[in-house]
Protein backbone atom coordinates (compact mmCIF):
# COMPACT_ATOMS: atom_id res chain seq x y z
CA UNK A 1 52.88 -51.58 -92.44
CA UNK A 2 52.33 -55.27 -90.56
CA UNK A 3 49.02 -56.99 -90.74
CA UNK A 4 48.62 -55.92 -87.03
CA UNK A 5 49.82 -52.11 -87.19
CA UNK A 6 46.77 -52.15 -90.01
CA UNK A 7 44.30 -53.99 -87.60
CA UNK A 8 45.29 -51.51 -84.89
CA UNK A 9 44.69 -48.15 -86.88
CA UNK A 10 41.62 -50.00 -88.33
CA UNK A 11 40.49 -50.53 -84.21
CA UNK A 12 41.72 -46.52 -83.56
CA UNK A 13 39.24 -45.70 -86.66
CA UNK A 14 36.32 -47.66 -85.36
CA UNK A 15 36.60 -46.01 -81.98
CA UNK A 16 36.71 -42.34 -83.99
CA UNK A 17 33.78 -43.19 -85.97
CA UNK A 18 31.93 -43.98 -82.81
CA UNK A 19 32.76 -41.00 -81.15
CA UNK A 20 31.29 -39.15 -83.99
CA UNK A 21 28.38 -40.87 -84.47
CA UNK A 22 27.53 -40.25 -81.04
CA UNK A 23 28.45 -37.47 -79.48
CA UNK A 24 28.95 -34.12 -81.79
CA UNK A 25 29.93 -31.61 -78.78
CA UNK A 26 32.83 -34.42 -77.71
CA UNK A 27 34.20 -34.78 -81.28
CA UNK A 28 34.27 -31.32 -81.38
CA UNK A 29 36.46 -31.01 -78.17
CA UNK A 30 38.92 -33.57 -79.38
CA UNK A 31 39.11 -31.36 -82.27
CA UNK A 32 41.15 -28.74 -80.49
CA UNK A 33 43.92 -31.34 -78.95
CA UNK A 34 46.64 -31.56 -80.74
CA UNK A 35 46.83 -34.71 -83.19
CA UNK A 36 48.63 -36.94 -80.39
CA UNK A 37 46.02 -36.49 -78.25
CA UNK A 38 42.91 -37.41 -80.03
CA UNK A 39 43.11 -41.14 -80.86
CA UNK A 40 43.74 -42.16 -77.44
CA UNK A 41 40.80 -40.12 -76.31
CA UNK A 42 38.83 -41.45 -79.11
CA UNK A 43 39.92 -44.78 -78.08
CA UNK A 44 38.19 -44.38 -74.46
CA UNK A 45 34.79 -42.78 -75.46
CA UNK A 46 34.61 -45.91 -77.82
CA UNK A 47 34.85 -48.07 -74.44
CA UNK A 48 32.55 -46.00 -72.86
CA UNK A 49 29.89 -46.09 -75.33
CA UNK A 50 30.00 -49.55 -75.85
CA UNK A 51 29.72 -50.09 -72.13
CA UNK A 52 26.99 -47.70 -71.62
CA UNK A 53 24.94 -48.93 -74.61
CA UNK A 54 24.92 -52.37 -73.28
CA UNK A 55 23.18 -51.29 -70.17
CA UNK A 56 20.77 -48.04 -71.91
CA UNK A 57 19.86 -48.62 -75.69
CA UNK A 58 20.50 -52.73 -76.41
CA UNK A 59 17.64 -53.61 -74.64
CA UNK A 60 18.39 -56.60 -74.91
CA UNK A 61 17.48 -59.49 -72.11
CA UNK A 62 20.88 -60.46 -70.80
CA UNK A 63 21.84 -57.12 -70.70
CA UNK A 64 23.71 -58.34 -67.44
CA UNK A 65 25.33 -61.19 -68.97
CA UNK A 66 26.49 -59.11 -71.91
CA UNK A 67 27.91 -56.41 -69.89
CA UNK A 68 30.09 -58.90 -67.70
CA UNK A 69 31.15 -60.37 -70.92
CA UNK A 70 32.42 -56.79 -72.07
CA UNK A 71 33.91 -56.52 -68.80
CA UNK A 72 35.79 -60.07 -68.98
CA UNK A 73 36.67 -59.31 -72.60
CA UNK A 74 38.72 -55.56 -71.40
CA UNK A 75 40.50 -57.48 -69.27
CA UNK A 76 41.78 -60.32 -70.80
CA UNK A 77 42.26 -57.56 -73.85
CA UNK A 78 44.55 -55.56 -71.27
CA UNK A 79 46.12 -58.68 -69.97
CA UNK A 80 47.12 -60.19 -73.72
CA UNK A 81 47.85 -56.64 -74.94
CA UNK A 82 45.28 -57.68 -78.21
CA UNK A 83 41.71 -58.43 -79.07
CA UNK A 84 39.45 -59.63 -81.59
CA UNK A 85 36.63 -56.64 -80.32
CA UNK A 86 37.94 -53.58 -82.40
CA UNK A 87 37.03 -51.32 -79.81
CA UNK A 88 38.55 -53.20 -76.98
CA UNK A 89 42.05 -53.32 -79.13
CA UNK A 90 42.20 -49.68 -78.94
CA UNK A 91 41.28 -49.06 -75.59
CA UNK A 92 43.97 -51.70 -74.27
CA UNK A 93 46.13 -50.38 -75.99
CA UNK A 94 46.27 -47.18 -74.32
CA UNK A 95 45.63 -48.74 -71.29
CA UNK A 96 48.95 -50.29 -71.76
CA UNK A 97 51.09 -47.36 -73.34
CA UNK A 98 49.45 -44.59 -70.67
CA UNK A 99 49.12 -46.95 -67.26
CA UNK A 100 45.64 -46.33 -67.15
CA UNK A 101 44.66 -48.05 -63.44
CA UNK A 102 42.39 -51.03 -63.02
CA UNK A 103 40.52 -50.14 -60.61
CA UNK A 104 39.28 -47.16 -62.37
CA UNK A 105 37.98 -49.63 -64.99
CA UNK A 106 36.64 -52.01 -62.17
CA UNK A 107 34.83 -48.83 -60.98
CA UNK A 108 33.35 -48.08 -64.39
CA UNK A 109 32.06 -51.69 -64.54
CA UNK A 110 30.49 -51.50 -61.00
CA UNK A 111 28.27 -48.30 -62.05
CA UNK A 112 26.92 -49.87 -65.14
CA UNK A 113 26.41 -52.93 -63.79
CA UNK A 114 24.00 -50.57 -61.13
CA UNK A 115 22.29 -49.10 -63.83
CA UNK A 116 20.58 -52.74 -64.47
CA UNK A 117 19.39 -53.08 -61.16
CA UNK A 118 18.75 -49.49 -59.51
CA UNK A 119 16.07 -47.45 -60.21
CA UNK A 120 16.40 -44.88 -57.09
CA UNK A 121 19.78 -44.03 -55.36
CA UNK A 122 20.93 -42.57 -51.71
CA UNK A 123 23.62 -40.54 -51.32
CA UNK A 124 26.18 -42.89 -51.19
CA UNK A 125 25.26 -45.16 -53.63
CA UNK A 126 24.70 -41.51 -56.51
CA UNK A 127 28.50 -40.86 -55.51
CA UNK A 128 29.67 -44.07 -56.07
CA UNK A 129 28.01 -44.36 -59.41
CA UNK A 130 28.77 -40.71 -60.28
CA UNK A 131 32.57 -42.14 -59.25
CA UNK A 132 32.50 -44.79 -61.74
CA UNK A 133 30.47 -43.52 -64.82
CA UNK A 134 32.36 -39.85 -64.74
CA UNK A 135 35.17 -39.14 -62.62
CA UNK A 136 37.22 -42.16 -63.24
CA UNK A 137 36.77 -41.68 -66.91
CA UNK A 138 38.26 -37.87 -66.29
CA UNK A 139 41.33 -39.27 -64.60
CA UNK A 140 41.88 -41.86 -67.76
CA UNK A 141 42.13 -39.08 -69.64
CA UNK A 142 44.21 -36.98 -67.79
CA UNK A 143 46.63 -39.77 -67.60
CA UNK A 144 47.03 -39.58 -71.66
CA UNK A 145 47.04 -35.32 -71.34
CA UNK A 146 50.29 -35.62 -68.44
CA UNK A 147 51.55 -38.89 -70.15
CA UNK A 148 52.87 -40.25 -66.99
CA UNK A 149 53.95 -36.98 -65.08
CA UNK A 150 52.93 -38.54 -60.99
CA UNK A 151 53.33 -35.35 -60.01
CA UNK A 152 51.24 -33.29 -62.27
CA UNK A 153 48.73 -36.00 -62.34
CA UNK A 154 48.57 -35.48 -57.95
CA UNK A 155 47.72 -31.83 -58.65
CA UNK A 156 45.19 -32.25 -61.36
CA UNK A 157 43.34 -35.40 -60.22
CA UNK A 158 40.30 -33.26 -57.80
CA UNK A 159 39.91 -30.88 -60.72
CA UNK A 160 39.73 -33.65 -63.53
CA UNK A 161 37.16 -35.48 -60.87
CA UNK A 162 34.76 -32.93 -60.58
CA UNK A 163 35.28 -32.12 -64.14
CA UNK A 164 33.80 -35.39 -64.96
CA UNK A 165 31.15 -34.73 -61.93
CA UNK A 166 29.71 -31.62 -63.40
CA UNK A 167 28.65 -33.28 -67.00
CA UNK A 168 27.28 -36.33 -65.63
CA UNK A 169 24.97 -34.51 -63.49
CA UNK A 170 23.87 -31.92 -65.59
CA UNK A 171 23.43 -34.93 -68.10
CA UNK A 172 20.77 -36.19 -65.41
CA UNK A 173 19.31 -33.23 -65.46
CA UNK A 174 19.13 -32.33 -68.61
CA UNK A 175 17.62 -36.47 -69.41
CA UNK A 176 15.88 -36.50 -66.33
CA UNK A 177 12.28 -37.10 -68.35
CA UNK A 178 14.28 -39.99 -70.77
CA UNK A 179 15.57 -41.27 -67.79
CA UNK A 180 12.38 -42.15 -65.97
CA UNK A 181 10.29 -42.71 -68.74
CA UNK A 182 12.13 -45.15 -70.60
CA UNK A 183 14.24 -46.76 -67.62
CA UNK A 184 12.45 -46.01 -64.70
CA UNK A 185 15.74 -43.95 -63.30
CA UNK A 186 15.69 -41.41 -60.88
CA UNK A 187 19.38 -40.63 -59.85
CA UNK A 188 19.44 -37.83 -57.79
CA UNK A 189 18.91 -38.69 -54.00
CA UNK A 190 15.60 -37.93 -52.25
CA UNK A 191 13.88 -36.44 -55.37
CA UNK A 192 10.59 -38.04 -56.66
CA UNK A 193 9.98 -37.55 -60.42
CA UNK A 194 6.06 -36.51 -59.24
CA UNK A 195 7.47 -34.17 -56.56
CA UNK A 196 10.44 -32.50 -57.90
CA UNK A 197 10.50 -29.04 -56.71
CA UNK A 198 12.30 -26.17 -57.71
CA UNK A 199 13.54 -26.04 -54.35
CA UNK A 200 15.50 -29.07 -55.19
CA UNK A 201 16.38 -28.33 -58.69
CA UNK A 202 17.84 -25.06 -56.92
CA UNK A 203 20.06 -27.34 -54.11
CA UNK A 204 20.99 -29.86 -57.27
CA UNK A 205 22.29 -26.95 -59.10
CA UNK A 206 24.22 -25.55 -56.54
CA UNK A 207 26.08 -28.77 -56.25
CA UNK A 208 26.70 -28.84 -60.30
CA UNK A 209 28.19 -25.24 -59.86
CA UNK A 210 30.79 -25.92 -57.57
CA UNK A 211 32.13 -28.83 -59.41
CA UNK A 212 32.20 -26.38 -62.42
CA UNK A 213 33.83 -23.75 -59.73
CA UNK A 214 36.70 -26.54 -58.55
CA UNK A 215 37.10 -27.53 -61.73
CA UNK A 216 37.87 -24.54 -63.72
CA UNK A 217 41.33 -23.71 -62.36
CA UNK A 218 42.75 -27.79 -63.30
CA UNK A 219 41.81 -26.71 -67.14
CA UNK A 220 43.93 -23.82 -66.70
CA UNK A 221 46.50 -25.91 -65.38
CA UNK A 222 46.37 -28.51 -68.45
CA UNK A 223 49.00 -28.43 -70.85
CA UNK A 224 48.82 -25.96 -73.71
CA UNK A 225 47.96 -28.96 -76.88
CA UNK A 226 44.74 -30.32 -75.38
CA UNK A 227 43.96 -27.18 -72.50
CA UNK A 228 41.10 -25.49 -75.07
CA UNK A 229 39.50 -29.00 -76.10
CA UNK A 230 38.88 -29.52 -72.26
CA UNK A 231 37.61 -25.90 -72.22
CA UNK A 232 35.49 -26.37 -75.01
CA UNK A 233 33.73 -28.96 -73.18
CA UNK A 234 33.36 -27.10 -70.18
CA UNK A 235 31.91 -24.51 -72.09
CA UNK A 236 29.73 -26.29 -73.66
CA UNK A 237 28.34 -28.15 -70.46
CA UNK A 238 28.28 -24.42 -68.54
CA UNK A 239 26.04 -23.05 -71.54
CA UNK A 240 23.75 -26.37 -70.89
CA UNK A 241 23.56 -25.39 -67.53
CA UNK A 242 22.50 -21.92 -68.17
CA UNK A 243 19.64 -22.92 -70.20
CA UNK A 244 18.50 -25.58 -67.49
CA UNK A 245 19.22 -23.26 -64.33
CA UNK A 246 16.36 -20.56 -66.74
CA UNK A 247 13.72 -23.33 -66.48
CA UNK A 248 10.80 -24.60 -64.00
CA UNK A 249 11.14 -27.95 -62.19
CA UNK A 250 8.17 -28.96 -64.35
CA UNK A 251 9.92 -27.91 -67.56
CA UNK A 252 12.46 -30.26 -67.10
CA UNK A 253 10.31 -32.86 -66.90
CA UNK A 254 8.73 -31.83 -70.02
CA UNK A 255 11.47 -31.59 -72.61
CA UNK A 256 15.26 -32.35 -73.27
CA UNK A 257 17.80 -29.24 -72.92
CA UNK A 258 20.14 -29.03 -75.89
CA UNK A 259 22.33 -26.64 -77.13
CA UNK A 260 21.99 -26.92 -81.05
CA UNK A 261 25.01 -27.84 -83.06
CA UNK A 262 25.08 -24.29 -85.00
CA UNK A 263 25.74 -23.11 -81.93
CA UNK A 264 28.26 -26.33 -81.26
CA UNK A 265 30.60 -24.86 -84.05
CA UNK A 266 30.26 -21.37 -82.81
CA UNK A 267 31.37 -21.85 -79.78
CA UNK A 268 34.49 -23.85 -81.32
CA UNK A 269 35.50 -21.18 -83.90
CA UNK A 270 35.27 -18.72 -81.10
CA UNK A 271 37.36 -20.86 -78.50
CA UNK A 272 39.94 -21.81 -81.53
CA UNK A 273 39.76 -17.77 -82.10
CA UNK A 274 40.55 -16.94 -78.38
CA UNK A 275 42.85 -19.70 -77.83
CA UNK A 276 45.10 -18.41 -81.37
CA UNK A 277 45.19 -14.83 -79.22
CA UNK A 278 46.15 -17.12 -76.01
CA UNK A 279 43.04 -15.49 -73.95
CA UNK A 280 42.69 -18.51 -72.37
């Protein structure tokens, strides 16, 4: 193996390590693909993170410098097909080998770079971001599931966006209290972290279930060796939602919705289970 085919698998492992370290209900997902599948998809989260860490969890001062360094640093990564960053090498690198698009990476940029300066949204400016910080990062990964199929990827893009729609807002949701007490972030439009009712939870998840609703028949569309990974996310994110939709307005101001990681591994023995018996 070359001194750069090690560097690159040593990039691919940094990105799976990151996935893992932060999100157990996505490594679990990426379980189910078959092996092709999961380093590139590894390979984006690890962008993602990074991204969103810079703006959320860094705290640090030039938070807006460091961010449009990151965002300088992709590109030039893309543009030289290599980088020093370990996580950037493996994201341009599928990039590269899947076509991702740039301006679904420019759009990812703009919505972090709103989280430093936004602390309330209209209804415009929440789709935009919900554009950017979700849905684009659905259609990157739909490009590596149809690996370059135009016309499958045509059928599946409104699916794989509202896919990505559905878990970012039942993310705000569920980190509505986090969200305002450490940021000062209120995303949804019109709603007042003193004054939200249950009248508007109700009209929020409405919204959230028709995503779910439009999304639902793309999954079944998906090809066979990564269709019950997607799945398991969506059923993990619908049995989120069912705990949230059972709560008061106030509760979710009071606590963090989770669904604990016993029930995690349940849920992906039992989708492995009905997958093996093709029931879904």
């Amino acid at each position: 193996m070359s001194d750069l085919n090690t560097y690159h698998h040593y990039s691919q492992a940094a990105s799976k390590m990151l996935t893992r370290r932060y999100s157990t209900s996505f490594s679990l997902g990426i379980r189910l693909f078959a092996p092709e599948f999961r380093e590139p998809i590894t390979s984006i989260y690890g962008f993602v993170r990074i991204a969103d860490e810079i703006v959320d969890s860094f705290g640090h001062p030039e938070a807006e410098r460091l961010l449009e360094k990151f965002r300088g640093d992709t590109f030039e990564a893309i543009d030289l097909g290599i980088s020093t960053n370990p996580v950037l090498q493996a994201f341009q690198a599928v990039v590269r080998k899947y076509g991702l698009e740039r301006s679904w990476i420019d759009a990812f940029f703009d919505s972090m770079a709103m989280d430093l300066g936004k602390a309330h949204y209209n209804r415009g400016e929440f789709d935009r971001y919900v554009y950017g910080s979700a849905e684009v990062v659905g259609l990157m990964c739909l490009a590596v599931f149809l690996r370059g199929d135009k016309v499958e990827f045509a059928r599946l893009e409104h699916p794989a966006k509202k896919l990505g729609s559905a878990f970012q807002k039942i993310n705000f949701l569920r980190d509505m209290k986090s969200d305002y007490e450490e940021r000062g972030r209120v995303y949804f439009p019109g709603v007042h972290i003193d004054h939200f009712s249950d009248r508007q939870k109700l009209e929020i998840e409405l919204e959230i279930a028709q995503d779910l609703h439009d999304s639902l028949e793309g999954i079944r569309m998906l090809p066979i060796r990564v269709r019950t990974g997607v799945f398991l996310a969506y059923a993990y994110f619908s049995a989120l939602m069912q705990n949230i939709r059972r709560a008061r307005a106030s509760e979710i101001l009071l606590r963090r919705f989770r669904i604990p990681n016993g029930t995690k591994y349940f849920m992906l023995f039992k989708y492995w289970f009905l997958f093996r018996l093709r029931l879904i």
